[in-house]
PDB file of N, CA and C in Angstrom:
ATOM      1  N   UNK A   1       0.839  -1.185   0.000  1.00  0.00           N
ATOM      2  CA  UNK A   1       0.000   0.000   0.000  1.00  0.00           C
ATOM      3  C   UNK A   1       0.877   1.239   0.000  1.00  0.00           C
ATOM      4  N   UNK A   2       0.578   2.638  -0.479  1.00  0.00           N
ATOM      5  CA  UNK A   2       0.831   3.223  -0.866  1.00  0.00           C
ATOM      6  C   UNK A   2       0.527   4.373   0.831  1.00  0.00           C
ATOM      7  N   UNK A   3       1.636   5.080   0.976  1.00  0.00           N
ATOM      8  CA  UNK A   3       1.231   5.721   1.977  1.00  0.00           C
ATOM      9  C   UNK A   3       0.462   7.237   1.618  1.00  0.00           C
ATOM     10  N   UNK A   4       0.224   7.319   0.651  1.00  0.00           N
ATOM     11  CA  UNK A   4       0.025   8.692   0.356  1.00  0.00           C
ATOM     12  C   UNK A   4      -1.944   8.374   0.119  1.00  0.00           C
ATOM     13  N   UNK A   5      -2.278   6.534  -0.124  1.00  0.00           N
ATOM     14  CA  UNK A   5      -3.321   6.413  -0.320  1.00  0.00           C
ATOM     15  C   UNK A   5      -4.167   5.704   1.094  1.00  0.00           C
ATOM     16  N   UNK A   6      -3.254   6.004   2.050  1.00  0.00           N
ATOM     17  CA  UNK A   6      -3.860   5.662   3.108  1.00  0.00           C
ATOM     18  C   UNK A   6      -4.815   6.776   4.412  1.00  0.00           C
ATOM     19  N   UNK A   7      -5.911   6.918   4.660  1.00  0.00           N
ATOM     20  CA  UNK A   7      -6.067   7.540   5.647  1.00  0.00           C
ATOM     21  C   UNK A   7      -6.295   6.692   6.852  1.00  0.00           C
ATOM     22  N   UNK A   8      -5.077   7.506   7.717  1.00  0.00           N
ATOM     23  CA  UNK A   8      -4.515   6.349   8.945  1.00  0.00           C
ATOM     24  C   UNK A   8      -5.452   6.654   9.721  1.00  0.00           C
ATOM     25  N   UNK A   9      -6.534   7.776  10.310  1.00  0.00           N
ATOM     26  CA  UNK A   9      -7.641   7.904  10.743  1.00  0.00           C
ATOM     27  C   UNK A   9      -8.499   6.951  11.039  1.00  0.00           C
ATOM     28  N   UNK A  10      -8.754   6.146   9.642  1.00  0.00           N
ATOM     29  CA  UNK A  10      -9.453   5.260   9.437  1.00  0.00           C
ATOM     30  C   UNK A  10      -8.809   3.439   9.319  1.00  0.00           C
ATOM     31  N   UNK A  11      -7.828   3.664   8.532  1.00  0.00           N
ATOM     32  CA  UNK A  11      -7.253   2.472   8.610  1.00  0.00           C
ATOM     33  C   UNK A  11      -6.399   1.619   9.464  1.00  0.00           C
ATOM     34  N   UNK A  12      -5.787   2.744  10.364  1.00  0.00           N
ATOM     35  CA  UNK A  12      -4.816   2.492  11.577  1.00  0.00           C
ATOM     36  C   UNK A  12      -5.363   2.306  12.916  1.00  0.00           C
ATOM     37  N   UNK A  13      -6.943   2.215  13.000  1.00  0.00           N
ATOM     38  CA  UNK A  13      -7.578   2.217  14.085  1.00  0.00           C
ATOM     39  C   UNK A  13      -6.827   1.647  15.180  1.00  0.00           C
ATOM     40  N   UNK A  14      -6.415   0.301  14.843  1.00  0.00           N
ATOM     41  CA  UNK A  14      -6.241  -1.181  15.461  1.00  0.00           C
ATOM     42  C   UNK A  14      -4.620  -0.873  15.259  1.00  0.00           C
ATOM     43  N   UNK A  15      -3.254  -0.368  14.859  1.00  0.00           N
ATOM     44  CA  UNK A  15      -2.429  -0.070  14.782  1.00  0.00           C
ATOM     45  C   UNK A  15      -2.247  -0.082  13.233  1.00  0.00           C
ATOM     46  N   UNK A  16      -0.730   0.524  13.245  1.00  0.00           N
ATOM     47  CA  UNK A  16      -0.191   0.921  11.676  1.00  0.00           C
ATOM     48  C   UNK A  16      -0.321  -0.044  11.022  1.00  0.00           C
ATOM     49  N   UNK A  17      -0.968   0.302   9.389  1.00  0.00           N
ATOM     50  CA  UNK A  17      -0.984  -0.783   8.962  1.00  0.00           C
ATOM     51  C   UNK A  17       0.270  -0.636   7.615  1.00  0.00           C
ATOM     52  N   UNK A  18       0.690   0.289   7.573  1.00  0.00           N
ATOM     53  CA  UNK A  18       2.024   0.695   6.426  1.00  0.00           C
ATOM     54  C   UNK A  18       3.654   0.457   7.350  1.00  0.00           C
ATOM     55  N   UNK A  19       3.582   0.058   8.688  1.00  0.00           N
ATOM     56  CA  UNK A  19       4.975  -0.155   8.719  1.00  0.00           C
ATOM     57  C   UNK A  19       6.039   0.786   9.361  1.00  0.00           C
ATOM     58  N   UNK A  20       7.305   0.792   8.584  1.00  0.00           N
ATOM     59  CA  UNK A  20       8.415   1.319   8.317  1.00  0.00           C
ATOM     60  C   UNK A  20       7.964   2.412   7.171  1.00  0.00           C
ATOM     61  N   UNK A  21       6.891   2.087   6.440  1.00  0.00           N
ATOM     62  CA  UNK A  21       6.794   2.789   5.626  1.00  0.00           C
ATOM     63  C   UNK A  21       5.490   4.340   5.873  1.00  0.00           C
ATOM     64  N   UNK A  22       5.292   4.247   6.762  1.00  0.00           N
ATOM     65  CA  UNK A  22       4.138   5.160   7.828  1.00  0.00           C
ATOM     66  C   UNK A  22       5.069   6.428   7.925  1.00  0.00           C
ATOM     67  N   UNK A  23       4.339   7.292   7.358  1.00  0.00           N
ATOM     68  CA  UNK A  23       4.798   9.046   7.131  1.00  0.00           C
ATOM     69  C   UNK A  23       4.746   9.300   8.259  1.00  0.00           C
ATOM     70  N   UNK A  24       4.150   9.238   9.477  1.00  0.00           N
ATOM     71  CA  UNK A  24       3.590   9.588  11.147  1.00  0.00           C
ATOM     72  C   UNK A  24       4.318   8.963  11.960  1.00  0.00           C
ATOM     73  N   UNK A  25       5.626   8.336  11.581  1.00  0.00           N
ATOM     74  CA  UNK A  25       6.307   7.559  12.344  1.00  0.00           C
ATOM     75  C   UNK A  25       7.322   8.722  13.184  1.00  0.00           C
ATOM     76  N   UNK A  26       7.701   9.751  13.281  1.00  0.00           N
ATOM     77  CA  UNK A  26       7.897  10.585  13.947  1.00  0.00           C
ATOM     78  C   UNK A  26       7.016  10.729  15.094  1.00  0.00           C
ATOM     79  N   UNK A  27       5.869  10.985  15.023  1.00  0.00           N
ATOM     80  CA  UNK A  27       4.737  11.467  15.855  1.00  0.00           C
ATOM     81  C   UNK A  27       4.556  10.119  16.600  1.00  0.00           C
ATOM     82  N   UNK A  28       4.473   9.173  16.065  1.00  0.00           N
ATOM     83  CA  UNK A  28       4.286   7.763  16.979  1.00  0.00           C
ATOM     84  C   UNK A  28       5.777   8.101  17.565  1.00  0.00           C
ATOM     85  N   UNK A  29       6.951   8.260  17.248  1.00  0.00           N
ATOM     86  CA  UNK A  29       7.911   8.256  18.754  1.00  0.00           C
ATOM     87  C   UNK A  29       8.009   9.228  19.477  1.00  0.00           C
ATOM     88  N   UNK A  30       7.194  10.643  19.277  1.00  0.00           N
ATOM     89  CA  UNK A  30       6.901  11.540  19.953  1.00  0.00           C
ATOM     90  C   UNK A  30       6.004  11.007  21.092  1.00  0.00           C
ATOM     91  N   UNK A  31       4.797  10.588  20.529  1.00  0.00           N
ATOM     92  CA  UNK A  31       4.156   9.981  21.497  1.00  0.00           C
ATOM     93  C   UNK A  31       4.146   9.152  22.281  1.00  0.00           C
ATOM     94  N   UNK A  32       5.039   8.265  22.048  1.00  0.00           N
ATOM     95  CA  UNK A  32       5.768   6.784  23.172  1.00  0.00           C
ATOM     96  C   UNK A  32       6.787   7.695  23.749  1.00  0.00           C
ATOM     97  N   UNK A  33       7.676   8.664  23.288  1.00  0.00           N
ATOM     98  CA  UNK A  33       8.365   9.201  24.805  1.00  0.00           C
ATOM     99  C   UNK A  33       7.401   9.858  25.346  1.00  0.00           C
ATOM    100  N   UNK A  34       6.633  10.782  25.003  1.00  0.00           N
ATOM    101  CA  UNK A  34       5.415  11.591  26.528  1.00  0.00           C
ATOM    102  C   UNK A  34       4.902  10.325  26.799  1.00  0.00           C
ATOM    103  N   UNK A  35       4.173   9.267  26.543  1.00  0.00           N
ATOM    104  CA  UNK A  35       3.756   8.619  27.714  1.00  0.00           C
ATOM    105  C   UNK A  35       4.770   7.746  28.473  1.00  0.00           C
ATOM    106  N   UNK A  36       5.895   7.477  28.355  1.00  0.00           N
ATOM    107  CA  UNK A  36       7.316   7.141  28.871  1.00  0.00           C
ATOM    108  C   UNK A  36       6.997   7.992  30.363  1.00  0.00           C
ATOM    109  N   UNK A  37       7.999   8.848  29.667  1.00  0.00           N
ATOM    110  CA  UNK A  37       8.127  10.035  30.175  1.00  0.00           C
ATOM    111  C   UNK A  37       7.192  11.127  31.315  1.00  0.00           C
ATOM    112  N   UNK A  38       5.988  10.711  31.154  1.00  0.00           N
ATOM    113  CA  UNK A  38       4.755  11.609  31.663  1.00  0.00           C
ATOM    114  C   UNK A  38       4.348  10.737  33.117  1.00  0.00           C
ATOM    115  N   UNK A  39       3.717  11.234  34.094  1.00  0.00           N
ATOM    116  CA  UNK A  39       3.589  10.528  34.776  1.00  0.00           C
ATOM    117  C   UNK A  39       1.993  10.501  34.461  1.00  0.00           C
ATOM    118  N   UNK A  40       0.929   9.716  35.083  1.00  0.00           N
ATOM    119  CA  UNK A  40      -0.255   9.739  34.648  1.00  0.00           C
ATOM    120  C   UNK A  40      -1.230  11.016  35.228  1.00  0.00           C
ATOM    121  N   UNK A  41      -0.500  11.284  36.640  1.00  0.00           N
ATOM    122  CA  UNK A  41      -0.618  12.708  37.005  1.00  0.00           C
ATOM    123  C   UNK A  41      -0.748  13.753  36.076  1.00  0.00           C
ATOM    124  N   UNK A  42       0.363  13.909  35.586  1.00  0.00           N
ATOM    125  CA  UNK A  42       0.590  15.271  34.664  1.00  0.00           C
ATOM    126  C   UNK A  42      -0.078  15.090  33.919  1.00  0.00           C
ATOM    127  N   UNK A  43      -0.642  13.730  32.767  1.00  0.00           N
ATOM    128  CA  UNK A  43      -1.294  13.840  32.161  1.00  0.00           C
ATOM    129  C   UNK A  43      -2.460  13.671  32.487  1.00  0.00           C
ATOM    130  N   UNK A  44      -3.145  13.813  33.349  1.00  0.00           N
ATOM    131  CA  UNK A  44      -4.571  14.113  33.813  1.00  0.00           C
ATOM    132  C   UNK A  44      -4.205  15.719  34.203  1.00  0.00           C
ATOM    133  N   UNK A  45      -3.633  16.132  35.131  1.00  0.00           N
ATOM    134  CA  UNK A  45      -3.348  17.668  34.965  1.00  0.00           C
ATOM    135  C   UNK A  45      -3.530  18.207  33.694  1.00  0.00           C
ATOM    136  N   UNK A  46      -2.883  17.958  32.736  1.00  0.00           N
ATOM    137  CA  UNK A  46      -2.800  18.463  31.224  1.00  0.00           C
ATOM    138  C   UNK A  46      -4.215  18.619  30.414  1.00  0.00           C
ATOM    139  N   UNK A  47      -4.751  17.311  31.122  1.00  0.00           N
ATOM    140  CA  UNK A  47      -6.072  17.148  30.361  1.00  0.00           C
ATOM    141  C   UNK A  47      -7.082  18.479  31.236  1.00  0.00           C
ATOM    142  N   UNK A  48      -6.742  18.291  32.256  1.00  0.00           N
ATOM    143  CA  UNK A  48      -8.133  19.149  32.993  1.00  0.00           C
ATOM    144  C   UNK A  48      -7.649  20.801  32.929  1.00  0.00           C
ATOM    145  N   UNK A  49      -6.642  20.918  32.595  1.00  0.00           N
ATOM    146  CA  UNK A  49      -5.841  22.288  31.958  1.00  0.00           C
ATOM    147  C   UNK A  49      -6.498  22.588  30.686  1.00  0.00           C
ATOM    148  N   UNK A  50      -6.967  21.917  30.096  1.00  0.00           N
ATOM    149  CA  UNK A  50      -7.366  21.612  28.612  1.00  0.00           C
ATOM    150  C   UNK A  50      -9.046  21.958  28.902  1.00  0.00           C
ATOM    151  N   UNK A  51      -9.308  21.181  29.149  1.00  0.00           N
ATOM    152  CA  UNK A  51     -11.281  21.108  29.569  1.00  0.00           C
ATOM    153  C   UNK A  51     -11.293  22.653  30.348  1.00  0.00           C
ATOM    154  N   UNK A  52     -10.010  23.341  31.251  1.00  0.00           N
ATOM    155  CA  UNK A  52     -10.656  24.669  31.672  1.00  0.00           C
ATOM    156  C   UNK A  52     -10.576  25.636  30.565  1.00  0.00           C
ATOM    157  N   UNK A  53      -9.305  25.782  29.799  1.00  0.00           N
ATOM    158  CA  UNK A  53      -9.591  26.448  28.785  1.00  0.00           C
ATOM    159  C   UNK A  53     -10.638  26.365  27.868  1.00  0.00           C
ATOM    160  N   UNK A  54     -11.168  25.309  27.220  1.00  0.00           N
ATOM    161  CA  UNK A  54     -12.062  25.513  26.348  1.00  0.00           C
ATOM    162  C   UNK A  54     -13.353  25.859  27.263  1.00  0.00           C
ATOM    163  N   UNK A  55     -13.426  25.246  28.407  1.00  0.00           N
ATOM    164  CA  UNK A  55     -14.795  25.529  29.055  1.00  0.00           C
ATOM    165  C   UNK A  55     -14.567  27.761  28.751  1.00  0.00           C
ATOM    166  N   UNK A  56     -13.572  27.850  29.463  1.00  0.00           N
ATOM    167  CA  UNK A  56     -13.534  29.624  29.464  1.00  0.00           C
ATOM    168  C   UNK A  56     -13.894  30.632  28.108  1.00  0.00           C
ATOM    169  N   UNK A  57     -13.305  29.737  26.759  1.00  0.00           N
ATOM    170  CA  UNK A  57     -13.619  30.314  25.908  1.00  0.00           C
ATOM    171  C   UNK A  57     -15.211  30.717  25.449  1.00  0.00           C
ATOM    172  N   UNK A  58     -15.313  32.096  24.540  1.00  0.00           N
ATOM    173  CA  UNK A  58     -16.668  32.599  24.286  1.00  0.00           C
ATOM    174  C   UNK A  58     -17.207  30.939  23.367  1.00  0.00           C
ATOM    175  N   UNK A  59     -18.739  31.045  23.414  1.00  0.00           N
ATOM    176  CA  UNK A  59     -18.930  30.380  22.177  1.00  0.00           C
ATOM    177  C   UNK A  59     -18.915  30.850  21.161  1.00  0.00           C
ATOM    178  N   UNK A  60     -18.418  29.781  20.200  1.00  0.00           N
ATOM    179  CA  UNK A  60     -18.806  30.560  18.717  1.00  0.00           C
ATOM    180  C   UNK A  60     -19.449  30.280  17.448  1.00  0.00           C
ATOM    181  N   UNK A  61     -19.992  30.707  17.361  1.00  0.00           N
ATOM    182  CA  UNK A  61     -21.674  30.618  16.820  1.00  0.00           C
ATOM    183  C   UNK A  61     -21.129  30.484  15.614  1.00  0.00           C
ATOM    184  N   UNK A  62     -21.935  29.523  14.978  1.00  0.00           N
ATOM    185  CA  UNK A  62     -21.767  29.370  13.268  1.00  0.00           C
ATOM    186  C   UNK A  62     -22.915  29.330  12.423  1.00  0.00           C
ATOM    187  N   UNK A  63     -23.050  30.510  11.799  1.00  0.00           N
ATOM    188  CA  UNK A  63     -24.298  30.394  11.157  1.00  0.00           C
ATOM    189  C   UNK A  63     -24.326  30.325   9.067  1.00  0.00           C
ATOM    190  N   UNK A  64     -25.517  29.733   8.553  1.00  0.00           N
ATOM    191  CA  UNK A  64     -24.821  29.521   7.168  1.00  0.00           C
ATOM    192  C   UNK A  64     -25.078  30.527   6.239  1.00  0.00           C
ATOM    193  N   UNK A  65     -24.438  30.416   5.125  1.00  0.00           N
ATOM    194  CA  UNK A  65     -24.017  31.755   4.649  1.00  0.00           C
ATOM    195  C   UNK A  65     -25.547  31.958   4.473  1.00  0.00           C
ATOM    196  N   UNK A  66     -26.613  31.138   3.794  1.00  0.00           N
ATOM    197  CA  UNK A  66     -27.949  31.722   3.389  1.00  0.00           C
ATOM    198  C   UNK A  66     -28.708  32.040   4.233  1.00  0.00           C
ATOM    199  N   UNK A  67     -28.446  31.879   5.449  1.00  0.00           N
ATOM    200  CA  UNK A  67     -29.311  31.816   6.825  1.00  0.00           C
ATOM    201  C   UNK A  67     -30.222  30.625   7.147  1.00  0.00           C
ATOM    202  N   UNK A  68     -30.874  31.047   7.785  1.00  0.00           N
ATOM    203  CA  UNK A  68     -31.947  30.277   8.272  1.00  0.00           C
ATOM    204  C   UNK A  68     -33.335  29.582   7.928  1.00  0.00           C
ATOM    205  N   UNK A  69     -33.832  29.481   7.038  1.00  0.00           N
ATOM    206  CA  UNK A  69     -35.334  29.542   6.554  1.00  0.00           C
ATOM    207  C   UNK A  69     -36.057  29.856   7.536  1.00  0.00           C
ATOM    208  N   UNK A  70     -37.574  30.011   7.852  1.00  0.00           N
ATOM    209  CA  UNK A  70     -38.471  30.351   8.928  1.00  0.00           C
ATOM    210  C   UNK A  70     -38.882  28.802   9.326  1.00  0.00           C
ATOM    211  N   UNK A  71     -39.004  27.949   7.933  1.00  0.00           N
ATOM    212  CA  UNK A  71     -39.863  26.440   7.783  1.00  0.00           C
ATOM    213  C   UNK A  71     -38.800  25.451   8.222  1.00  0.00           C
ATOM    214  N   UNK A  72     -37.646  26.146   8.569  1.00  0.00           N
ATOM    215  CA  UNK A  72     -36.362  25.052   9.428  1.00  0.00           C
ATOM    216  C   UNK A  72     -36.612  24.948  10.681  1.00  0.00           C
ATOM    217  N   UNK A  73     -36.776  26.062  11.453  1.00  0.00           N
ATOM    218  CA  UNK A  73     -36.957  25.970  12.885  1.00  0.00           C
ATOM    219  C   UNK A  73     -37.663  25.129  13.669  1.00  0.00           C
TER     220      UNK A  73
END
């Protein structure tokens, strides 16, 4: 398989399925040293650091370019 025709999203659920040959193979040893490395502490800290920021942020409203109809609501 072709790595350029793979979306690992979808196909890598269950682990890599391209190998040595996996473009993201950087990021997979990024990610095995932080969880090495991390204690499970910090990364629950990190996470709930995470959930306060987005909780703080405004919402933001997305509306479509044609609007609304009246017969949608």
């Amino acid at each position: 398989m072709e790595p350029a025709q793979i979306d690992c999203a979808v196909s890598c659920v269950n682990g890599c399925v391209l190998g040595d040959q996996c473009p993201n193979l950087e990021y997979k040893e990024q990610a095995s040293k932080f969880v090495q490395e991390t204690s499970l502490d910090d990364m629950i800290a990190i996470a709930e650091e995470a959930i306060r920021k987005k909780a703080m942020q405004t919402p933001q409203w997305v509306f479509p370019e044609d609007g609304i109809a009246p017969d949608e609501l």
